[in-house]
Protein backbone atom coordinates (compact mmCIF):
# COMPACT_ATOMS: atom_id res chain seq x y z
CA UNK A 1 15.80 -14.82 95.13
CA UNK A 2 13.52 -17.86 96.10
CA UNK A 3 10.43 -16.07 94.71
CA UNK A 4 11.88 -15.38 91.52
CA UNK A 5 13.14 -19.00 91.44
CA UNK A 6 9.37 -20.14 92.30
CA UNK A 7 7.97 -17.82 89.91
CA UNK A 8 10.36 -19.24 86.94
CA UNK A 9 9.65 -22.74 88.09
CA UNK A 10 5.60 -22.01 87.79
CA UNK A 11 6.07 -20.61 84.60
CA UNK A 12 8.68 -23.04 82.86
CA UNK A 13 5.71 -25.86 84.40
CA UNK A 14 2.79 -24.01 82.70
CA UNK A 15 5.45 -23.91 79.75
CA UNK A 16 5.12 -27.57 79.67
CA UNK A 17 1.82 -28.25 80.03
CA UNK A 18 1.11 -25.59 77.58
CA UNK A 19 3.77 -27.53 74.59
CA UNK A 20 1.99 -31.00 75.92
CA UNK A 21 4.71 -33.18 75.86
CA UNK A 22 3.67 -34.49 78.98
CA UNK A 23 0.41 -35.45 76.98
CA UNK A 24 2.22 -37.02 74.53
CA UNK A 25 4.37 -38.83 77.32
CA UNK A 26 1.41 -39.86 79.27
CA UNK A 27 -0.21 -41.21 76.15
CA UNK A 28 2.98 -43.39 74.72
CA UNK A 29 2.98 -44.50 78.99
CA UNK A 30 -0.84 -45.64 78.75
CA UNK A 31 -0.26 -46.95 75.66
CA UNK A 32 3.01 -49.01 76.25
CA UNK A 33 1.74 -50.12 79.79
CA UNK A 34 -1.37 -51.64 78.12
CA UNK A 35 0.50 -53.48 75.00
CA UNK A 36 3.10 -54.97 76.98
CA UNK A 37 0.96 -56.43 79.87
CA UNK A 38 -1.15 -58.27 77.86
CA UNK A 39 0.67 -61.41 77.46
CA UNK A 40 1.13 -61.65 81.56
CA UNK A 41 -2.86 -61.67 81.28
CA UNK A 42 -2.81 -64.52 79.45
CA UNK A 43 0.15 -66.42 80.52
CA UNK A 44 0.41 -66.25 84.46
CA UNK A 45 3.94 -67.77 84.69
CA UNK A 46 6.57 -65.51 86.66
CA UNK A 47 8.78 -65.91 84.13
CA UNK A 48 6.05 -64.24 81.42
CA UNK A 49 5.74 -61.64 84.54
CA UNK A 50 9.29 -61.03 85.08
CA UNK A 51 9.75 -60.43 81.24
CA UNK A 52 6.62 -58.16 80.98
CA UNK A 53 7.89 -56.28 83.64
CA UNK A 54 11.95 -55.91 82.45
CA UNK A 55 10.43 -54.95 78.63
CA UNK A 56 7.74 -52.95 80.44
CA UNK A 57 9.95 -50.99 82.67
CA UNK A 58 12.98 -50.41 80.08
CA UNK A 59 11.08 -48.88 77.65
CA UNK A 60 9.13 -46.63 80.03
CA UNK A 61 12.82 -45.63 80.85
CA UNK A 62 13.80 -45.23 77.19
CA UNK A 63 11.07 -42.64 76.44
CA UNK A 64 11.44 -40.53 79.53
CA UNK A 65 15.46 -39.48 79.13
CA UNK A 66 13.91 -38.85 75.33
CA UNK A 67 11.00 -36.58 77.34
CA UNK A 68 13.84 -34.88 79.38
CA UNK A 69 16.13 -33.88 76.21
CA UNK A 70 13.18 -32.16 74.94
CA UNK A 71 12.44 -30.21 77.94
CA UNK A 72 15.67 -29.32 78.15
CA UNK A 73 16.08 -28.39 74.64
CA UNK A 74 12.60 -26.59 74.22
CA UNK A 75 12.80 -24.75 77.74
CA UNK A 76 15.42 -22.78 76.07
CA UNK A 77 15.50 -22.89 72.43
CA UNK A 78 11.46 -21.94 72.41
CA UNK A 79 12.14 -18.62 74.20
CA UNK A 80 15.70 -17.58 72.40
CA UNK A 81 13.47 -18.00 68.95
CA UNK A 82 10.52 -16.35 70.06
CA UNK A 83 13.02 -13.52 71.85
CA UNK A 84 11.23 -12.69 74.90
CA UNK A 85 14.00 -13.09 76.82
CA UNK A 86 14.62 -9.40 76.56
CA UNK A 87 11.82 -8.66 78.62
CA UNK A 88 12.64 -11.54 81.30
CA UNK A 89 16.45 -10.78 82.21
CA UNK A 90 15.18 -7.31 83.71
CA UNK A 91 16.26 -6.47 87.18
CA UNK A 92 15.72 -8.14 89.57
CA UNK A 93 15.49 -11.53 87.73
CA UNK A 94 19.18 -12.27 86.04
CA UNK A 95 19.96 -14.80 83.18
CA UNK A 96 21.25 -16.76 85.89
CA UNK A 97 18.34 -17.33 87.81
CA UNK A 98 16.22 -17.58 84.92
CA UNK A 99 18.41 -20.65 83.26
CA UNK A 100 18.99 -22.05 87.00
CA UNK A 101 15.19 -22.33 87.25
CA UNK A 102 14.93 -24.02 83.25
CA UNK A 103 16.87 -26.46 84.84
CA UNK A 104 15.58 -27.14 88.13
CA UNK A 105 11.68 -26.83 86.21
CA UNK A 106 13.14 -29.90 84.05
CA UNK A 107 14.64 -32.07 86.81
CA UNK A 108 11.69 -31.50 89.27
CA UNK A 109 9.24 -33.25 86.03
CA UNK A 110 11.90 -35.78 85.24
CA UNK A 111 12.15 -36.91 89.01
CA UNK A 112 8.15 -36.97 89.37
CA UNK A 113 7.54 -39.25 85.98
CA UNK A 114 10.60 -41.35 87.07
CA UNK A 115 8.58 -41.73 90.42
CA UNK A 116 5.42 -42.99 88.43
CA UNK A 117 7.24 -45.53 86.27
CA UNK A 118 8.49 -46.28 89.66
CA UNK A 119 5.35 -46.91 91.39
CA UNK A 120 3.46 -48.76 88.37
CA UNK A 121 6.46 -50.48 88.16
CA UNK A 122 6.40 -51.83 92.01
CA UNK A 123 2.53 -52.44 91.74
CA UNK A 124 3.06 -54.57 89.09
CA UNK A 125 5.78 -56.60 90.34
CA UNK A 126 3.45 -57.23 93.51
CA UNK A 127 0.80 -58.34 90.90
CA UNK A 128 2.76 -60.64 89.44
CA UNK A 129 4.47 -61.90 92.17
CA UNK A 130 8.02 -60.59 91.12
CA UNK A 131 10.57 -59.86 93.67
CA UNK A 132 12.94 -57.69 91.64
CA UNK A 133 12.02 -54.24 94.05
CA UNK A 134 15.50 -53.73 95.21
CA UNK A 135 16.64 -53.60 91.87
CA UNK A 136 13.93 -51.42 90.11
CA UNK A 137 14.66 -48.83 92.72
CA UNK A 138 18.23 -48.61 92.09
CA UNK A 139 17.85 -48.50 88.15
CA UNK A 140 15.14 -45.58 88.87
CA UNK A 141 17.70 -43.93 90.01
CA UNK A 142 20.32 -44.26 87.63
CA UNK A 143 17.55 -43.53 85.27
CA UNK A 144 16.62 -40.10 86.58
CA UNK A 145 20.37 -39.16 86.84
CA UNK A 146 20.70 -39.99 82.95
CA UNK A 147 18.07 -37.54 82.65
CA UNK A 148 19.53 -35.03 84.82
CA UNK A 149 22.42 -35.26 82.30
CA UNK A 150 20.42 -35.38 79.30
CA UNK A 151 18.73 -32.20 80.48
CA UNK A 152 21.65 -30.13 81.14
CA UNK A 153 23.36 -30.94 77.90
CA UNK A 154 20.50 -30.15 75.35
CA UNK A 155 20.04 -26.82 77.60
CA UNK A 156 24.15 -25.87 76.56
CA UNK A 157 23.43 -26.45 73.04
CA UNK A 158 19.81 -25.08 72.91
CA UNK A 159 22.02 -21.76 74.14
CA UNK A 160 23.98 -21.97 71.24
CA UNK A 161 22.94 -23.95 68.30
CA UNK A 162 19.38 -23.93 66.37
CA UNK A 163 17.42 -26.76 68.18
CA UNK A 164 17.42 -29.15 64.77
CA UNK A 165 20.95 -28.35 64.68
CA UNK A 166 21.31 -29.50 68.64
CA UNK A 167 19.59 -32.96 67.74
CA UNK A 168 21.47 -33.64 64.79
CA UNK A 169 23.94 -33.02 66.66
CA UNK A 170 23.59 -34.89 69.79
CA UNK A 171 22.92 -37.85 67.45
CA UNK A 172 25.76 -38.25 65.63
CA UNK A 173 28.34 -36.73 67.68
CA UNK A 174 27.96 -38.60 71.06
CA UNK A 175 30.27 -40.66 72.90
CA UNK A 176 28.94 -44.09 71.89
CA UNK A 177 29.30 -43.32 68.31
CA UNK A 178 32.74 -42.96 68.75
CA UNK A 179 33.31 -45.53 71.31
CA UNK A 180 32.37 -48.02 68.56
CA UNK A 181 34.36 -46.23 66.00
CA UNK A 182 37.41 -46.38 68.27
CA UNK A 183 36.71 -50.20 68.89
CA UNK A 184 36.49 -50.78 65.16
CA UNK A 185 39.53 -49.15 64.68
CA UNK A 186 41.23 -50.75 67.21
CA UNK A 187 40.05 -53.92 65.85
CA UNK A 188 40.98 -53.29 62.11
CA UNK A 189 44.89 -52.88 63.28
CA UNK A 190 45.06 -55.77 65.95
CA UNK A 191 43.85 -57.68 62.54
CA UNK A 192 46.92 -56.40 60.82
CA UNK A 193 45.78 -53.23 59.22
CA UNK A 194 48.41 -50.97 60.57
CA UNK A 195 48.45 -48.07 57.96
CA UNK A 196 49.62 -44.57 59.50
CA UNK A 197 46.09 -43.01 58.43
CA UNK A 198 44.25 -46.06 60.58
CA UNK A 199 46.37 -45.54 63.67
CA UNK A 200 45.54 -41.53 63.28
CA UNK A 201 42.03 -42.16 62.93
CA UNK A 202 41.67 -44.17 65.80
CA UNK A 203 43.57 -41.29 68.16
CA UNK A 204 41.06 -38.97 66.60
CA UNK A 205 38.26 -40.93 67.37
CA UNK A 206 39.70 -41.75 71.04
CA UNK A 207 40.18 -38.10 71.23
CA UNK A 208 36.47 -37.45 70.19
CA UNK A 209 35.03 -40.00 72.53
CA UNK A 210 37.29 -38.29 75.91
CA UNK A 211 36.07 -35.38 74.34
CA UNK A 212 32.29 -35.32 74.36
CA UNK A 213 30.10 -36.60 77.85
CA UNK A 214 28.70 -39.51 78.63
CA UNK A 215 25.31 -39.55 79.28
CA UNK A 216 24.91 -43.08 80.86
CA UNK A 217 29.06 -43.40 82.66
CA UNK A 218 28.89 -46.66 84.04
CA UNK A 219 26.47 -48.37 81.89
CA UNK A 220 28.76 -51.05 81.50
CA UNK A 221 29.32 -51.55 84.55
CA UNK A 222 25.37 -51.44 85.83
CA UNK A 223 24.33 -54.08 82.53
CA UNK A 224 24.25 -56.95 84.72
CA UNK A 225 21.62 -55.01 87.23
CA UNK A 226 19.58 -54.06 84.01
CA UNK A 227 20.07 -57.82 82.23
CA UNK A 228 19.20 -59.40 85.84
CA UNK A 229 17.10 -56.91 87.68
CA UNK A 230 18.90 -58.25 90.62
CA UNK A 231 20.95 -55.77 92.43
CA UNK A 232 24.04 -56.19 95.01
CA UNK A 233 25.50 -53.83 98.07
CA UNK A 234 28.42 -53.42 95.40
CA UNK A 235 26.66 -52.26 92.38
CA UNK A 236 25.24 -48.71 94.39
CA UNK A 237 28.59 -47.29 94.81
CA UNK A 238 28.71 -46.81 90.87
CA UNK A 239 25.15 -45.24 91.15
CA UNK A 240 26.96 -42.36 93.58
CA UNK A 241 30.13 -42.11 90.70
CA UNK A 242 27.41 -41.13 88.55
CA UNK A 243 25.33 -38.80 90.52
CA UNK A 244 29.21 -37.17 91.16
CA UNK A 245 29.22 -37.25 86.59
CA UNK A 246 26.35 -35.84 86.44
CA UNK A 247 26.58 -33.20 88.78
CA UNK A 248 29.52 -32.17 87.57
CA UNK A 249 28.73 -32.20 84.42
CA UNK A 250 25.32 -29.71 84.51
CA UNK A 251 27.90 -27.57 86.57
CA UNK A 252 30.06 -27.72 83.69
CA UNK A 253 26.89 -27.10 80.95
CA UNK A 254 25.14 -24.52 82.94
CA UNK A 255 28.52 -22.03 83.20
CA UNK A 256 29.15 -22.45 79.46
CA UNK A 257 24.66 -21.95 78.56
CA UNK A 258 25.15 -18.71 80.73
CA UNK A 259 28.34 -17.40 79.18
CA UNK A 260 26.69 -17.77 75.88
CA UNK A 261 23.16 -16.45 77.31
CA UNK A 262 25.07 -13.18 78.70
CA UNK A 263 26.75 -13.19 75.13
CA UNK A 264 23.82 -12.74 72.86
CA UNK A 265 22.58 -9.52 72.12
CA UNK A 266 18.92 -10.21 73.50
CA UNK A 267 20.28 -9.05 77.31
């Protein structure tokens, strides 16, 4: 079992490096690194470095969990289209090995570029004199369980939808769409707007939002750590609430991927 999961891990790798988005990651990191430390170059303050480093360090964030959706879409999607899964869900190596090691192939990149943000990240805060370590730690680690979310869901609907289907859908129907569509709602009838159709439409919309997983669970609760980059004893037990999300939910996405996998008429 542990060779066939190494062998799928080498090959879902070699899969990567092969579709070069890490290329195209690695050259929007060079390039954002460079544009956004050139005003601490010419403005030495720590508040210039502490800025550099918060815009810096966000956005580096920003474009990995988009890195990790397309792994875990692609992984998937590229080998349903191009049907070769036929071949790979012989004996000995079952669909649910093969989509275990997808996943585990995606995580293992996502946790090694969250470790280089990481690490440029801490050099430059030494650089500039920035004590905000603590902090960029903990939201490396929140970021990488995003991803490990992120992942997992565009795998389930790589398994069952066309991949431009998938992102149109994970665009539009995603629980902060219809977080803000329940608050407006909620909103329009504390203003006086009580029609029967309003009040329906927000229950719909709450339904929707319950409905469909979070990808970030207790962002609201971790803003202040983001806004500040200050970090207290407090704040970690909501980082372990969402490890516990997350896990649960690529539990929850993996099951449903394979029933559909074992579904198709490719095995």
């Amino acid at each position: 079992m542990s060779e066939l999961v190494m062998a799928n891990l080498q090959a879902n790798l070699a899969f990567y490096r092969r579709s070069r988005l890490l290329l195209a990651f690695a050259l929007v990191f060079l390039v954002i690194t460079a544009l956004s430390s050139l005003p601490a170059l010419f403005f030495s303050s720590g508040v210039q470095g502490f800025r550099t480093l918060h815009i810096l360090f966000s956005t580096l964030n920003w474009c990995l969990r988009f890195l990790a959706g397309a792994m875990g879409l692609f992984v998937v999607s590229s080998h349903l289209r191009s049907r070769c899964l036929k071949v790979v869900f012989t004996k000995p190596c079952r669909p649910s090995v093969w989509l275990a090691s997808a996943f585990l192939s995606a995580v293992f990149v996502s946790l090694l570029l969250n470790g280089v943000i990481l690490g440029v990240s801490v050099a430059l805060s030494l650089f500039w004199h920035v004590h905000v370590r603590a902090a960029l730690v903990f939201l490396s680690a929140d970021n990488f369980v995003i991803t490990v979310g992120i992942i997992s869901y565009l795998m389930f609907l790589a398994s069952i939808l066309h991949p431009a289907i998938a992102v149109t859908f994970i665009l539009i129907f995603n629980a902060e769409t219809f977080y803000g569509l329940t608050t407006w709602t909620q909103g329009a009838i504390q203003s006086g707007n009580s029609s029967l159709y309003l009040r329906a439409l927000e229950k719909f919309f709450h339904f929707l939002y319950l409905l469909l997983p979070m990808m970030h669970a207790f962002g609201e609760k971790m803003e202040d750590v983001d806004t500040s980059l200050r970090v207290s004893h407090a704040d970690w037990k909501y980082l372990l609430y969402s490890v516990g999300y997350a896990i649960a939910l690529s539990a929850f996405c993996y099951f449903v991927a394979l029933f559909a996998l074992q579904k198709r008429k490719h095995i």
